[in-house]
Protein backbone atom coordinates (compact mmCIF):
# COMPACT_ATOMS: atom_id res chain seq x y z
CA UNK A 1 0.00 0.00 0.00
CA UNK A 2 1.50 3.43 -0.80
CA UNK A 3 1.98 5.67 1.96
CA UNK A 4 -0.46 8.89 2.18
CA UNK A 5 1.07 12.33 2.78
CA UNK A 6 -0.90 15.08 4.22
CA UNK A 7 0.47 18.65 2.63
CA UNK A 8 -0.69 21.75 2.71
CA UNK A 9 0.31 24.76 0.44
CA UNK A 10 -0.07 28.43 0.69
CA UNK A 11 -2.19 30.50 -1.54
CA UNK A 12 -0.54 34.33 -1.15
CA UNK A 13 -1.82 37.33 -2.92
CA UNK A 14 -0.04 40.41 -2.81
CA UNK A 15 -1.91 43.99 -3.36
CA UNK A 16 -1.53 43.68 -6.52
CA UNK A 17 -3.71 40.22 -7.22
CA UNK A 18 -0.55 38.25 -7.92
CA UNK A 19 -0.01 34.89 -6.10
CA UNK A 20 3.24 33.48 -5.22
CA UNK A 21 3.96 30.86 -7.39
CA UNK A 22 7.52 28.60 -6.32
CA UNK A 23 9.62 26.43 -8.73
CA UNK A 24 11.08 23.25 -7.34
CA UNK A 25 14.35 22.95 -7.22
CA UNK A 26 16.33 20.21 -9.33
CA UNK A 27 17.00 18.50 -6.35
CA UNK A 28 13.43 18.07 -5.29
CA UNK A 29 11.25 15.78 -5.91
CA UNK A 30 9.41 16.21 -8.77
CA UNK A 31 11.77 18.63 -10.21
CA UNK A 32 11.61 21.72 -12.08
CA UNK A 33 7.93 21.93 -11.77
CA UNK A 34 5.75 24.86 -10.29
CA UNK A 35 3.64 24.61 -6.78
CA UNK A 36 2.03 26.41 -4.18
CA UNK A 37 4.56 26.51 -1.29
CA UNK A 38 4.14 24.59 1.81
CA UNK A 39 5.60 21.35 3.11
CA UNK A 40 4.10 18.36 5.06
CA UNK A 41 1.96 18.19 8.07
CA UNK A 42 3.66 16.53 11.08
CA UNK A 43 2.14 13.70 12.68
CA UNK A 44 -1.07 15.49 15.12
CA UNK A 45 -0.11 18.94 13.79
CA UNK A 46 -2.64 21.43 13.05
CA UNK A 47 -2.57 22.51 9.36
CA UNK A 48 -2.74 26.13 9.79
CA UNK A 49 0.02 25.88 11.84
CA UNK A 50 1.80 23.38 9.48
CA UNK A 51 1.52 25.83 7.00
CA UNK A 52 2.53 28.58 8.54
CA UNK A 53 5.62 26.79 10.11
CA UNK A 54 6.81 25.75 6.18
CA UNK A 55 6.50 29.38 5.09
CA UNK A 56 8.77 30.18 7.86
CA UNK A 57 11.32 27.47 7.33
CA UNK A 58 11.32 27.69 3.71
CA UNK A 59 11.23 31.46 3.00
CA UNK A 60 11.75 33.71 6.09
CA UNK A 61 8.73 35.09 6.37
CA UNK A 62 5.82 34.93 8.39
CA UNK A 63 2.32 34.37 7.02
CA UNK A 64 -1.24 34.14 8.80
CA UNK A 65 -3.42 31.34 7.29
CA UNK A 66 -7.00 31.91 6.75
CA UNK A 67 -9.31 29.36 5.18
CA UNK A 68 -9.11 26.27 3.41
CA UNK A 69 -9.06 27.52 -0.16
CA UNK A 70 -9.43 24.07 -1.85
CA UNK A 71 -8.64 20.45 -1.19
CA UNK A 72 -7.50 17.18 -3.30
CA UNK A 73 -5.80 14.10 -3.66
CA UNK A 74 -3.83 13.25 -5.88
CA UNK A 75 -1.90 9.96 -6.27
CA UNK A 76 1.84 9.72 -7.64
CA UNK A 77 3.76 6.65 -8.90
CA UNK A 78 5.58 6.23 -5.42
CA UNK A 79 2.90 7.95 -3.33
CA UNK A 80 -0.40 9.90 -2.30
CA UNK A 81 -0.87 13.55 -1.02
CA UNK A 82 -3.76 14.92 0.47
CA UNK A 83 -3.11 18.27 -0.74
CA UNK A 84 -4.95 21.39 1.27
CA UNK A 85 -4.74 24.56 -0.25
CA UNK A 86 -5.04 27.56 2.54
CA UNK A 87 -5.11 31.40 1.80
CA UNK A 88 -3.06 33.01 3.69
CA UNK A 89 -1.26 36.73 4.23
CA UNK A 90 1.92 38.11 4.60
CA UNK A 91 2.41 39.31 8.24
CA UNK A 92 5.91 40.17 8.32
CA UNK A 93 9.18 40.26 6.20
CA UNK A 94 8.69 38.96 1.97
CA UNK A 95 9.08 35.54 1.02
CA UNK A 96 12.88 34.76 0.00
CA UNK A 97 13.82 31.38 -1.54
CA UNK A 98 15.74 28.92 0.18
CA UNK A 99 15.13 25.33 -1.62
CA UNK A 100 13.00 26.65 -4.55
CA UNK A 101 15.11 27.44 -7.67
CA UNK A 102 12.70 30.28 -8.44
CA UNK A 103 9.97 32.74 -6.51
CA UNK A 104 7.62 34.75 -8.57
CA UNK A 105 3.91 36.78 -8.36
CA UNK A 106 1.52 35.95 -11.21
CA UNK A 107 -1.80 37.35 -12.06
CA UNK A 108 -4.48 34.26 -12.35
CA UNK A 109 -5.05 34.50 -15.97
CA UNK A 110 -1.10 33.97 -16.91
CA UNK A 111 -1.02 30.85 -14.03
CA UNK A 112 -1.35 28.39 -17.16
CA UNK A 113 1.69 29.70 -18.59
CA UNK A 114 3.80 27.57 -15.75
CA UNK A 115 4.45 23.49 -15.98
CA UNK A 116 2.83 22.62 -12.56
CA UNK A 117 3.57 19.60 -10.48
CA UNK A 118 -0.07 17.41 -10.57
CA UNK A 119 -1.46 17.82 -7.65
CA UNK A 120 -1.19 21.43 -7.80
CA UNK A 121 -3.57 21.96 -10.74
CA UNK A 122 -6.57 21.44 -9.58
CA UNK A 123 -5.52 24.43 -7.69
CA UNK A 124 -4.46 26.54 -10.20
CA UNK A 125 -7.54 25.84 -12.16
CA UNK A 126 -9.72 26.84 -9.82
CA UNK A 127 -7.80 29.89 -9.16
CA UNK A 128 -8.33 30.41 -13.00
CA UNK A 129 -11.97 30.61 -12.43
CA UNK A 130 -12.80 32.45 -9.26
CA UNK A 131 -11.86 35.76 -10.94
């Protein structure tokens, strides 16, 4: 049976509608392809707090998250993640990548322009449509 990992990933909007979009590195797993930054939940770990915790590990900044945005699961060849997509805001410092290869804001309608890992689209498409 393939082991289930629950994730969560930040949805960030900046004043000017753009939402931070994060390339992964070539040393990542499932390289060179876009997400929604965030990390995995530890083991009884709230996922606001999860998600919070990630932003601050991974790009020096702290964020507030809000709601639960949107929610899938998606299964890859060596495993499963429960992906939950939360809004949240920048509360203090801007995001600054550590083991993303790239950072960058994008306004919804150009998010299709970026190859995005799978389980990030149905996020992205969804995004798409809200506006």
């Amino acid at each position: 049976m393939k082991k289930t990992l629950k994730v969560v990933a930040a949805i960030i909007e900046n004043e000017n509608n753009e939402i931070l979009c994060a390339l992964r590195s070539p040393e990542m797993s499932i390289p060179n392809m876009w997400e929604f930054p965030g990390g995995k939940v530890d083991q009884g770990e709230d996922i606001y707090a999860a998600l919070e915790r990630e932003i601050d590990e991974e790009m020096n900044c702290k964020i507030k998250a809000e709601d639960i945005f949107h929610e899938n699961i998606h299964e890859y060849k060596e495993l499963i993640i429960q992906l939950i997509a939360i809004r949240a805001r920048i509360v203090e410092a801007t995001p600054q990548k550590s083991e993303h290869a790239k950072l960058i804001w994008l306004n919804r309608e150009n998010l299709n322009s970026l190859i995005w890992a799978p389980a990030d689209i149905p996020i992205v498409e969804k995004l798409i449509k809200e506006k």
